[in-house]
Protein backbone atom coordinates (compact mmCIF):
# COMPACT_ATOMS: atom_id res chain seq x y z
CA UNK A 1 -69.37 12.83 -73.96
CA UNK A 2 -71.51 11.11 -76.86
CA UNK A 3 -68.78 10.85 -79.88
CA UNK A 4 -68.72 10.44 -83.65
CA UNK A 5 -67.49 7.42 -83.79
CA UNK A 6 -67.67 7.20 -87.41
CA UNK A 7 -65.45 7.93 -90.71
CA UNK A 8 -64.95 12.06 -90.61
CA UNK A 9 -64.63 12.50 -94.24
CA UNK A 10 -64.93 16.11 -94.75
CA UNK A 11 -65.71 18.29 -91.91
CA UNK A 12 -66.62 21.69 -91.24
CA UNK A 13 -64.07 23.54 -93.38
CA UNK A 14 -64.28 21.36 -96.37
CA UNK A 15 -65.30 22.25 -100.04
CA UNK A 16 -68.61 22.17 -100.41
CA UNK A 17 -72.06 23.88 -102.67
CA UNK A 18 -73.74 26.88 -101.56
CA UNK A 19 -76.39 24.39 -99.94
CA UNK A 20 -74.16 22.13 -97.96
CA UNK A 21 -72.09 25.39 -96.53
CA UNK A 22 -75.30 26.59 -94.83
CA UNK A 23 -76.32 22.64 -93.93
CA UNK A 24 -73.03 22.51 -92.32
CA UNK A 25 -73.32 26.01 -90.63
CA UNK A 26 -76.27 25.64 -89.12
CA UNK A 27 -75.01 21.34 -88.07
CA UNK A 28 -72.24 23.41 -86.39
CA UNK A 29 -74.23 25.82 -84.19
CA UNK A 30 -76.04 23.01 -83.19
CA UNK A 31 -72.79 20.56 -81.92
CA UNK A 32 -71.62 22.71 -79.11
CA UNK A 33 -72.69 20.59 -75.71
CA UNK A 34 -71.11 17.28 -77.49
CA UNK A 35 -67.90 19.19 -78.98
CA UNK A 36 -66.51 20.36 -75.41
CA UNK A 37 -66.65 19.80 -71.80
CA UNK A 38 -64.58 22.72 -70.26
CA UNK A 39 -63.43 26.24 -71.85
CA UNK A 40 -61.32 28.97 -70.84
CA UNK A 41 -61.41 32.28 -72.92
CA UNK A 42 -62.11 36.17 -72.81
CA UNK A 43 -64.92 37.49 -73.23
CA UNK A 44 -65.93 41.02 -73.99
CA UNK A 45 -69.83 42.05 -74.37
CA UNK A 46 -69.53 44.00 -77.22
CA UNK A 47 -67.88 43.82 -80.95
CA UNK A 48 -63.63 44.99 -81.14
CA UNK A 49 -61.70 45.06 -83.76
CA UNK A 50 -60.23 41.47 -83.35
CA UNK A 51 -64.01 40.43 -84.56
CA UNK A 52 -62.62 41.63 -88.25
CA UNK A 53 -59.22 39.65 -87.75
CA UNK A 54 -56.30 40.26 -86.09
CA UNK A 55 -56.15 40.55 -81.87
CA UNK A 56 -57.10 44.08 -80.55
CA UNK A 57 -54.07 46.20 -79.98
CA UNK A 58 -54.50 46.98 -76.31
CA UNK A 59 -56.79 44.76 -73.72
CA UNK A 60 -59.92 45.93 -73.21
CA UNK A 61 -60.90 47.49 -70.05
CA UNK A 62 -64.12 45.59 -69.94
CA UNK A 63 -62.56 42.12 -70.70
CA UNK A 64 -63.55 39.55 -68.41
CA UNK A 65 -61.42 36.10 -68.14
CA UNK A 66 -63.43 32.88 -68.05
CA UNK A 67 -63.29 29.41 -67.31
CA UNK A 68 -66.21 27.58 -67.75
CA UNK A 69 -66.91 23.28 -66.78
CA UNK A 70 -70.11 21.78 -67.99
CA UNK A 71 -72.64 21.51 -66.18
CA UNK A 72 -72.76 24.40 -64.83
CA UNK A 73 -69.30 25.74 -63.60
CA UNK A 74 -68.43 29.02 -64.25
CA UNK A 75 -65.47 31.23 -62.66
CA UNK A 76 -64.88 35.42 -64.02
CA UNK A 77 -62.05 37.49 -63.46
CA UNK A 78 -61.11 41.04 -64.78
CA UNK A 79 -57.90 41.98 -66.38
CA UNK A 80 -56.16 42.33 -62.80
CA UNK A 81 -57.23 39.04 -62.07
CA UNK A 82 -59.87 39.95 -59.39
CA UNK A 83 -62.89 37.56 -59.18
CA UNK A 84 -66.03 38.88 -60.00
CA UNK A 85 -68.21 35.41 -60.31
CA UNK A 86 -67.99 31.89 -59.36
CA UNK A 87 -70.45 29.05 -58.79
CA UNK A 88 -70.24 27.56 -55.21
CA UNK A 89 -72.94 24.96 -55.41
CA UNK A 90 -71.54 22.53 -57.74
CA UNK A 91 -71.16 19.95 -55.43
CA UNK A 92 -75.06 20.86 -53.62
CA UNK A 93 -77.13 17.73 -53.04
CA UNK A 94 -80.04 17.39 -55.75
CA UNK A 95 -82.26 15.65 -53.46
CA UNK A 96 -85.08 18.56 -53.25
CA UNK A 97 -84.47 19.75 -56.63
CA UNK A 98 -85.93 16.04 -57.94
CA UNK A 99 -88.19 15.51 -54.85
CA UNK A 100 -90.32 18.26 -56.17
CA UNK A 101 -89.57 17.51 -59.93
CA UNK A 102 -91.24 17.64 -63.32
CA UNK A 103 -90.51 15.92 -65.96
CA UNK A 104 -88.23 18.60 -67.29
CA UNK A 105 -86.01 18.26 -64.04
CA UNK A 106 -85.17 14.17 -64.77
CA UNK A 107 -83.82 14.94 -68.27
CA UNK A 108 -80.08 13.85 -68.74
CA UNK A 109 -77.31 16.12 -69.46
CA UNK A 110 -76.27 16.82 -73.46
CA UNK A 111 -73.52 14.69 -73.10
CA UNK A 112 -74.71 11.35 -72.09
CA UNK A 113 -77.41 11.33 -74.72
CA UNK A 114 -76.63 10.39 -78.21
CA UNK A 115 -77.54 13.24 -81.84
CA UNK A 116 -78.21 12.68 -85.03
CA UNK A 117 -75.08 13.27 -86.75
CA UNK A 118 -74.36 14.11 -90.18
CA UNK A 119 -71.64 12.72 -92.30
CA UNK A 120 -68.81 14.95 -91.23
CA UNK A 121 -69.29 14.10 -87.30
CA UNK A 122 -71.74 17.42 -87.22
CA UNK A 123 -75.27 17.42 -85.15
CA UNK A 124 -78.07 17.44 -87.82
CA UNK A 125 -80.88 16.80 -84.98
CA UNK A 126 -80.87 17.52 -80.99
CA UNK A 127 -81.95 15.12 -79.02
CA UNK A 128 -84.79 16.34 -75.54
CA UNK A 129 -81.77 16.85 -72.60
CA UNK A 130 -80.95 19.58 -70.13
CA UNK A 131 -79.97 21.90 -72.13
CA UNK A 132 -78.26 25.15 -70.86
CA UNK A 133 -75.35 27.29 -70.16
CA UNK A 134 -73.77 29.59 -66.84
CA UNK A 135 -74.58 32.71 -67.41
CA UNK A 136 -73.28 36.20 -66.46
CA UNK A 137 -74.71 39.81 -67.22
CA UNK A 138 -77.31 38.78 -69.53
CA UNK A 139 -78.45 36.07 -71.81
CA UNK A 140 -76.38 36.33 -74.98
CA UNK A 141 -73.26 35.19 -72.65
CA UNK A 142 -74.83 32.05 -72.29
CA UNK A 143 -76.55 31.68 -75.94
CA UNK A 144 -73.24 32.00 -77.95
CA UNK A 145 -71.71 29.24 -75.90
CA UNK A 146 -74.55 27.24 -77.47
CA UNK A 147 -75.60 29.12 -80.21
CA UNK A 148 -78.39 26.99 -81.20
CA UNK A 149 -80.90 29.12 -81.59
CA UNK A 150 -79.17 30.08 -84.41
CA UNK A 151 -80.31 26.69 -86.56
CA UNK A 152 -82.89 25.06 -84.49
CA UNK A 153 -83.46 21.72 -82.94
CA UNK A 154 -83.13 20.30 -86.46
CA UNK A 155 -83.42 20.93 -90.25
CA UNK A 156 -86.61 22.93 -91.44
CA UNK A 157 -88.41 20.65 -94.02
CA UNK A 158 -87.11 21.85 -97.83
CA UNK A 159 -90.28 23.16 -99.25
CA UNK A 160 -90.41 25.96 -96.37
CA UNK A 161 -86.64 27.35 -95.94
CA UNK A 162 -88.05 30.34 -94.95
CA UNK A 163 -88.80 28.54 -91.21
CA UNK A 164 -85.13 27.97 -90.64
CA UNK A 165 -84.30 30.92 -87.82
CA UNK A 166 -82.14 32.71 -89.73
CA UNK A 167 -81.38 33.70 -93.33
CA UNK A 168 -77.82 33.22 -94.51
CA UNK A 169 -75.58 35.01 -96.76
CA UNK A 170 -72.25 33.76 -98.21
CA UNK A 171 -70.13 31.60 -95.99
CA UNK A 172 -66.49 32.20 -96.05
CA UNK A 173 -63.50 30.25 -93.74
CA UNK A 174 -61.79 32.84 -91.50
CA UNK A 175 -58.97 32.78 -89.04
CA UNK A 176 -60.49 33.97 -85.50
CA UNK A 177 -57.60 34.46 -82.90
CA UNK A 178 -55.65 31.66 -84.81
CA UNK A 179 -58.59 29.30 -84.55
CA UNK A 180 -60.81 28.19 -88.18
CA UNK A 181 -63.93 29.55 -87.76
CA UNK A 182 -67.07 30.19 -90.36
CA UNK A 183 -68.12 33.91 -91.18
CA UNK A 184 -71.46 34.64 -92.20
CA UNK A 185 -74.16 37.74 -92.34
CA UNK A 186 -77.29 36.53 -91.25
CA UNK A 187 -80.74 37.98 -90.90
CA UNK A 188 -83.43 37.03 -88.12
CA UNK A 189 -86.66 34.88 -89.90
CA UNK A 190 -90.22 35.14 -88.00
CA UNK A 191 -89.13 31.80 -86.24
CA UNK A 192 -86.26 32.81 -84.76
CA UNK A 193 -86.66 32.08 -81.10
CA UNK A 194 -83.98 33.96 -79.20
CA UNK A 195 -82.60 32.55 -75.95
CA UNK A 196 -83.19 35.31 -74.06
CA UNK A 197 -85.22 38.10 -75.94
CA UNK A 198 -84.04 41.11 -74.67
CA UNK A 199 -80.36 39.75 -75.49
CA UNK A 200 -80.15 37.70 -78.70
CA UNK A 201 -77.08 37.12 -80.66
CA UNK A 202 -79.65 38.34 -83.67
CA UNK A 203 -80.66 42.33 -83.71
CA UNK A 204 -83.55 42.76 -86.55
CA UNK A 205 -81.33 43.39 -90.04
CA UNK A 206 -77.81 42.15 -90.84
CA UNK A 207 -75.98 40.67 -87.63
CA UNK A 208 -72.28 39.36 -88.95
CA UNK A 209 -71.18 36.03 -87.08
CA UNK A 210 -68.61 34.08 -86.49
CA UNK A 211 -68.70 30.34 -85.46
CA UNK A 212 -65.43 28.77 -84.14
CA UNK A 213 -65.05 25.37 -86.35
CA UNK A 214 -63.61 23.49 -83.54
CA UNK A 215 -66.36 23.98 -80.65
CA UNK A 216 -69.45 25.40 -82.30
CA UNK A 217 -68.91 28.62 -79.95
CA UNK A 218 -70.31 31.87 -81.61
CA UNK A 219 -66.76 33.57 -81.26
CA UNK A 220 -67.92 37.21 -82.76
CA UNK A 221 -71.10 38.90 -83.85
CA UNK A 222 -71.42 42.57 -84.47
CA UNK A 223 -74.60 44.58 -85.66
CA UNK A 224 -73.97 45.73 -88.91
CA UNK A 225 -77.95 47.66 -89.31
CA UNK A 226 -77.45 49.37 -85.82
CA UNK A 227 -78.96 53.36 -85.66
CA UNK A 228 -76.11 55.83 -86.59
CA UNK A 229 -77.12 58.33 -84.58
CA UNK A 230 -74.50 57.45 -81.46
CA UNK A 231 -77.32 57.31 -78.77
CA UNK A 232 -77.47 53.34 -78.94
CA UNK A 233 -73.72 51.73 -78.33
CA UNK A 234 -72.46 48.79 -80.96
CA UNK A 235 -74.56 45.89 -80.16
CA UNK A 236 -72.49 42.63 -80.57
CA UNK A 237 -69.85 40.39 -78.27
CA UNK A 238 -66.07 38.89 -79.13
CA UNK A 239 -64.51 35.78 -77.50
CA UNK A 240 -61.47 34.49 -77.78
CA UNK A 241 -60.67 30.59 -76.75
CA UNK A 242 -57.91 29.76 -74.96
CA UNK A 243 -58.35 26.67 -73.93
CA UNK A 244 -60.54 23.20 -75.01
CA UNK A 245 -61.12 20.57 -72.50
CA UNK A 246 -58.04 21.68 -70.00
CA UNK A 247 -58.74 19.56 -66.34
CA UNK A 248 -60.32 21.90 -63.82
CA UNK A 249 -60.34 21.49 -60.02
CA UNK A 250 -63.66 22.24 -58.09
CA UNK A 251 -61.24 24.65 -56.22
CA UNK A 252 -61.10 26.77 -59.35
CA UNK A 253 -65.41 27.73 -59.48
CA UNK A 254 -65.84 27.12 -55.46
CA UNK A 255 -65.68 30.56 -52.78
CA UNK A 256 -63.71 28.50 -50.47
CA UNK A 257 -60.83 25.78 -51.21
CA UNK A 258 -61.31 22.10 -50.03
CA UNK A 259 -57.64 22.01 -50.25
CA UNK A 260 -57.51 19.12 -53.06
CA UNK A 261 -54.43 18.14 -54.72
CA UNK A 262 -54.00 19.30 -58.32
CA UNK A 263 -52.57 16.14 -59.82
CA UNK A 264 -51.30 17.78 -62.96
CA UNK A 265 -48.57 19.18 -60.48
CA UNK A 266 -45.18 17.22 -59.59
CA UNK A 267 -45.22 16.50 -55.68
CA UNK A 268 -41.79 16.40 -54.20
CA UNK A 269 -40.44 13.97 -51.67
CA UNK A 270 -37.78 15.61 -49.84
CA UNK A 271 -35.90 13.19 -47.65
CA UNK A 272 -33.79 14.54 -45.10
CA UNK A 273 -30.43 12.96 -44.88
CA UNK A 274 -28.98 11.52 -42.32
């Protein structure tokens, strides 16, 4: 993964001006692919209580379990632990994929190319890469993993903040499922490019976020102008990270094992006496 390797003299969380708190917001939603290379969490596709605090009080029905490997492994269970998506060709030869290749298809993954980073370790400017995220029921799933289109490729010049993709209001440090994370309302600009359209983390009005400090995941959003007329259901998501960077076996994201040794787990050597 490309590093900081440089003095972090601040960070995210750190006192700051009005100016550098949305600077550092928007560095943040753009350093998720070189913050993380595996994550396991829960995911639910629409906004609980938790998103305002504290854990929900029950387990949702609809909670799905995830663990998630960059590139592009991706394993789901429910509550009762069956599985309801895996990958199983992670290990697929590429040969006709580049064979009949663009330019787009020879691009390197996030992590072996190098950012611009800011002075707290932060990405101020996204480098061209292969960008993109597993993704399950519809877009947003995969767009608050890497909520970039939240700030952009890279700072909007200063004489036209209104092409930045979002507005934002006040930024406040919060405590998300005993993680830091940044709160913020935002509203959608005419640049803001969605991932996927018909899903974006964004709904037209007020959208409240929440960006985990640690991995640049977009850990809660909930619609705050949504109809109140009860015919359209509360438009949002809530995740909760369990896990950073935990080793994962191809057995856990493949349909059938290959039988490899998890090496994290003692082996014993029983010899028999004679």
């Amino acid at each position: 993964m490309a590093a900081w390797d440089s003095r972090n003299r601040r960070g995210p969380l750190a006192p700051r001006g009005p100016a550098d708190q949305a600077a550092a917001f928007r560095h943040l939603c753009r350093s998720s692919p070189w913050k993380w290379q595996s994550l396991r969490f829960e995911y639910v596709d629409r906004p609980v209580k938790a998103a305002a605090g504290s854990a929900p009080a029950a387990v949702p029905d609809d909670l799905v379990r995830a663990w998630l490997r960059r590139p592009g492994a991706l394993r789901l269970e429910t509550v009762d632990g069956l599985v309801i998506a895996s990958t199983t060709g992670i290990n697929d030869s590429r040969g006709g994929f580049y064979v009949s290749s663009t330019r787009k298809t020879w691009l390197l993954p996030p992590h072996l190319v190098t950012p611009v980073y800011d002075d707290d370790g932060l990405v101020r400017r996204r480098p061209e890469a292969a960008y993109g995220e597993p993704s399950f029921g519809n877009g947003r799933f995969a767009a608050v993993l890497d909520p970039v289109e939240l700030a952009g490729n890279s700072p909007v010049p200063l004489e036209f903040p209104n092409l930045n993709a979002v507005a934002l209001g006040p930024i406040a440090e919060v405590d998300h499922e005993g993680r830091p994370a940044l709160e913020t309302t935002v509203s959608p600009n005419p640049s803001y490019r969605p991932a996927d359209p018909a899903t974006p983390i964004c709904r037209p009005g007020r959208t409240l976020l929440r960006v985990d400090a640690g991995t640049g995941v977009c850990v809660a959003s909930r619609w705050l102008d949504a109809p109140e007329t009860g015919a359209e259901p509360a438009y949002g998501h809530w995740l909760r990270i369990l896990g950073v960077d935990e080793y994962m076996l191809d057995d856990l994201f493949l349909a059938e094992s290959m039988n490899l040794t998890d090496v994290r787990r003692h082996i014993s050597w029983d010899v028999p006496a004679e």
